[in-house]
N, C-alpha and C. Protein backbone atom coordinates (compact mmCIF):
# COMPACT_ATOMS: atom_id res chain seq x y z
N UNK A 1 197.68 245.08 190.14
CA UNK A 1 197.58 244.59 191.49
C UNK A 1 198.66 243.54 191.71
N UNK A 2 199.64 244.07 192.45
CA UNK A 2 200.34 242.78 192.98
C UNK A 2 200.17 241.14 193.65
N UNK A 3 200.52 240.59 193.30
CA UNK A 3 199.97 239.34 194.05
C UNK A 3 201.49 238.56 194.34
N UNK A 4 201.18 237.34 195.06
CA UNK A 4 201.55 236.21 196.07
C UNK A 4 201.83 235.05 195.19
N UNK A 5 201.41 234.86 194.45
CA UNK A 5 201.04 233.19 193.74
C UNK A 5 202.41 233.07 193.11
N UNK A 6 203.04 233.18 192.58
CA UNK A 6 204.68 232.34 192.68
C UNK A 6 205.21 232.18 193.92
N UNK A 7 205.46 233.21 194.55
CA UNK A 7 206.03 232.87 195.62
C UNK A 7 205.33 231.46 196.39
N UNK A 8 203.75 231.84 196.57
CA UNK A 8 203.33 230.79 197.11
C UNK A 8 203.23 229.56 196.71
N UNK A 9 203.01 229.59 195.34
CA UNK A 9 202.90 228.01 193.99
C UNK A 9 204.65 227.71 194.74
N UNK A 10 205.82 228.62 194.52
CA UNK A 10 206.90 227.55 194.57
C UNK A 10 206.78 226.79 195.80
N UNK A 11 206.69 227.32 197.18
CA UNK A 11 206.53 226.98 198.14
C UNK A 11 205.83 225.99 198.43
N UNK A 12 204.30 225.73 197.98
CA UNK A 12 203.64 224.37 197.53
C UNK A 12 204.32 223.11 196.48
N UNK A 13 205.54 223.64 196.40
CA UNK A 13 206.73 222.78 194.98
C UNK A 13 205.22 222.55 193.67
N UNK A 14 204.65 223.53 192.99
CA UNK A 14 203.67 223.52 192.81
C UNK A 14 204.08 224.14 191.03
N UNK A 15 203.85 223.58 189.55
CA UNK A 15 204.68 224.02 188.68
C UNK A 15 203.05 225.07 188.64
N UNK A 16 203.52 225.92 186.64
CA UNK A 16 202.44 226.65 186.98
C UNK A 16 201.54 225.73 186.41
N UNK A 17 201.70 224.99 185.17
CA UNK A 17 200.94 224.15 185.23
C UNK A 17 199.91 223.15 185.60
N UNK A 18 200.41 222.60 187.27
CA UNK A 18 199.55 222.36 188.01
C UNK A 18 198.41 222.90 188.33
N UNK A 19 199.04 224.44 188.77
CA UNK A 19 198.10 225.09 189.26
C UNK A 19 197.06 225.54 188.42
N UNK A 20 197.30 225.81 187.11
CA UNK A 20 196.70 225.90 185.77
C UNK A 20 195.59 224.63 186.14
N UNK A 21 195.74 223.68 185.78
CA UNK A 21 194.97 222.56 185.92
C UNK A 21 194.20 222.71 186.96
N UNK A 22 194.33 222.99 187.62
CA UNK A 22 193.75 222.66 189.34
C UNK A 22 192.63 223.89 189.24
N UNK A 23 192.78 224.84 188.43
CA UNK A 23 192.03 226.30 188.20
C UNK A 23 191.20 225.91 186.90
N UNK A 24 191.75 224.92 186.30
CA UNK A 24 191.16 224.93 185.28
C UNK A 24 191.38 226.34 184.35
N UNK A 25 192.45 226.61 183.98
CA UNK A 25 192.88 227.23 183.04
C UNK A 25 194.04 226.62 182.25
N UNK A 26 194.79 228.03 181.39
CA UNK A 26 196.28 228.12 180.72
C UNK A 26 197.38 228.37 181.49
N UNK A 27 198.21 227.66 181.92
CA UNK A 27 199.64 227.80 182.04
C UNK A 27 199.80 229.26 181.50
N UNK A 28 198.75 229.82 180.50
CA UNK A 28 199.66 231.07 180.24
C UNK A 28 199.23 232.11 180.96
N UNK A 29 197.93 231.75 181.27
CA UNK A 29 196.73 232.32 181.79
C UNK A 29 197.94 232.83 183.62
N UNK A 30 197.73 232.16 184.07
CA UNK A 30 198.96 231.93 185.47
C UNK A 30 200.40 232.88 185.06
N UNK A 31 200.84 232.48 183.94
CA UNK A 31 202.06 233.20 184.00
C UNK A 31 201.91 234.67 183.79
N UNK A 32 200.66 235.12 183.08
CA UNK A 32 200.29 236.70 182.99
C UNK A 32 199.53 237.14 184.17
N UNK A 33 199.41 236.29 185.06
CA UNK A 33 198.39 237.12 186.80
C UNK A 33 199.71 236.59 187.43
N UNK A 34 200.86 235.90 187.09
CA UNK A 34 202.02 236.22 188.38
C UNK A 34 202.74 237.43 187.90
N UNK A 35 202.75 237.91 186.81
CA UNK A 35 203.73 238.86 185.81
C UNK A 35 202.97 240.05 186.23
N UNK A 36 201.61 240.07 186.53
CA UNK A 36 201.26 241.07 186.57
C UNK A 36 200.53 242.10 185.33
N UNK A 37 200.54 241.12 183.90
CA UNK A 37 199.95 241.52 182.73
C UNK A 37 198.44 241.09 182.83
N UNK A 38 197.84 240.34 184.08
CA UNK A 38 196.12 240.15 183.79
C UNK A 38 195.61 240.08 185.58
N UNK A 39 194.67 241.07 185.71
CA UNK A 39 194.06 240.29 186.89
C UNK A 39 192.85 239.17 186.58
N UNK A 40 193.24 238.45 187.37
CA UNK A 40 191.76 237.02 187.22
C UNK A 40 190.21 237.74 187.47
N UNK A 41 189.58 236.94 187.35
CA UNK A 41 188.32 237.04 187.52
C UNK A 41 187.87 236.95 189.12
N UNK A 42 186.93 237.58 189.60
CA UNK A 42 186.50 236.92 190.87
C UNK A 42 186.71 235.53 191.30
N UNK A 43 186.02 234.73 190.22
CA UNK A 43 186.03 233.44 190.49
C UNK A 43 187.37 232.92 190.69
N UNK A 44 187.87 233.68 189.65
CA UNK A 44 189.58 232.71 189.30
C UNK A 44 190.35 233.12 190.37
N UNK A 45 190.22 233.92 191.36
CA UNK A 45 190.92 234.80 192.36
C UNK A 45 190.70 233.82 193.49
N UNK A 46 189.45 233.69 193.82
CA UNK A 46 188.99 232.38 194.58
C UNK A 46 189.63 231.17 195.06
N UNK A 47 189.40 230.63 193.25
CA UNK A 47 189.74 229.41 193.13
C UNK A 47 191.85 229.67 193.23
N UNK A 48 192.82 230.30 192.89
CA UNK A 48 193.31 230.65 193.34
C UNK A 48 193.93 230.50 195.20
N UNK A 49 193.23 231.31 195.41
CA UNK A 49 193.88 231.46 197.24
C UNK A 49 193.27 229.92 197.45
N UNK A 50 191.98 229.47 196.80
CA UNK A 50 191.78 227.77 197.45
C UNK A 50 192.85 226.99 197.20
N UNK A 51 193.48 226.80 196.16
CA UNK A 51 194.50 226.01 195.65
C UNK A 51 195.94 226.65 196.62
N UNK A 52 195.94 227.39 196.68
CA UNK A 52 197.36 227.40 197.46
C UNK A 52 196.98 227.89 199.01
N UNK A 53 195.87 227.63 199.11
CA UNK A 53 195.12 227.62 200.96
C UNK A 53 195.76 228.66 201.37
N UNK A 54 195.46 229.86 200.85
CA UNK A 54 195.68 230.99 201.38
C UNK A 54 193.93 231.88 201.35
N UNK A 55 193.95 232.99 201.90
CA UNK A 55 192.59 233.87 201.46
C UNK A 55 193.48 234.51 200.40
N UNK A 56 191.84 234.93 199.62
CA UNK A 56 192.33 236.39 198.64
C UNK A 56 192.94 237.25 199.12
N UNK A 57 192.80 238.02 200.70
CA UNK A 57 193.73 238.90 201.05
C UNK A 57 195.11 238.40 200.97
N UNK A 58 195.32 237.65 201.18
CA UNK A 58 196.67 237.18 201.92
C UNK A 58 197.49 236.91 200.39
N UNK A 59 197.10 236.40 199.12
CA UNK A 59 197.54 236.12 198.03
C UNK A 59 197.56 237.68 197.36
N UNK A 60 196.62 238.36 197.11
CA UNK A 60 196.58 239.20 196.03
C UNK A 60 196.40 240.58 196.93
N UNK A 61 197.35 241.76 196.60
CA UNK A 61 197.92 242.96 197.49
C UNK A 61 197.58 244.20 196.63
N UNK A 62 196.54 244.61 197.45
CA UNK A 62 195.96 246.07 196.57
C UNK A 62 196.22 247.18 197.67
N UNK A 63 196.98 247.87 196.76
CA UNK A 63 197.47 249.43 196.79
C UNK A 63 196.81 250.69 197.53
N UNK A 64 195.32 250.78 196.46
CA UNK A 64 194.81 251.76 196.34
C UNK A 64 195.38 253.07 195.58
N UNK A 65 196.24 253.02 194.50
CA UNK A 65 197.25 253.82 193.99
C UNK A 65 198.34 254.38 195.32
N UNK A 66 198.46 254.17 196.59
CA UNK A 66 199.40 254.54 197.17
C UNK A 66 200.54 254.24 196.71
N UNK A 67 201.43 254.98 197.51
CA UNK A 67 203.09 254.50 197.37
C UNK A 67 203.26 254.03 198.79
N UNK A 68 202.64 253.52 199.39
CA UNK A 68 203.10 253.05 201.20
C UNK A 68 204.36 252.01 200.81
């Protein structure tokens, strides 16, 4: 699932670390759901779009296996 959250973390001048913290996770944890190697949890998806005041839609971009 594609997502938003670098683009949006830089834009907040926001390291990933912060945002790590602020989620209460790993810095590494963040760098594998911007890479695209993990989706978060419900919760962590949440807490997420709260921290960079976006909704879940608007941060994280599902497909449905299309090619649109």
């Amino acid at each position: 699932m594609d997502n938003r959250i670098k683009e949006l973390r830089k834009f907040k001048k926001l390291s990933q670390e912060d945002l790590a913290k602020a989620c209460e996770v790993s810095r590494q944890t963040i760098n594998a759901i911007e890479n695209n190697k993990y989706d978060p949890s419900l919760t962590l998806a949440f807490q997420l779009a709260e921290n960079l005041e976006v909704s879940v839609n608007e941060l994280f971009l599902y497909q449905n296996g299309r090619n649109s």
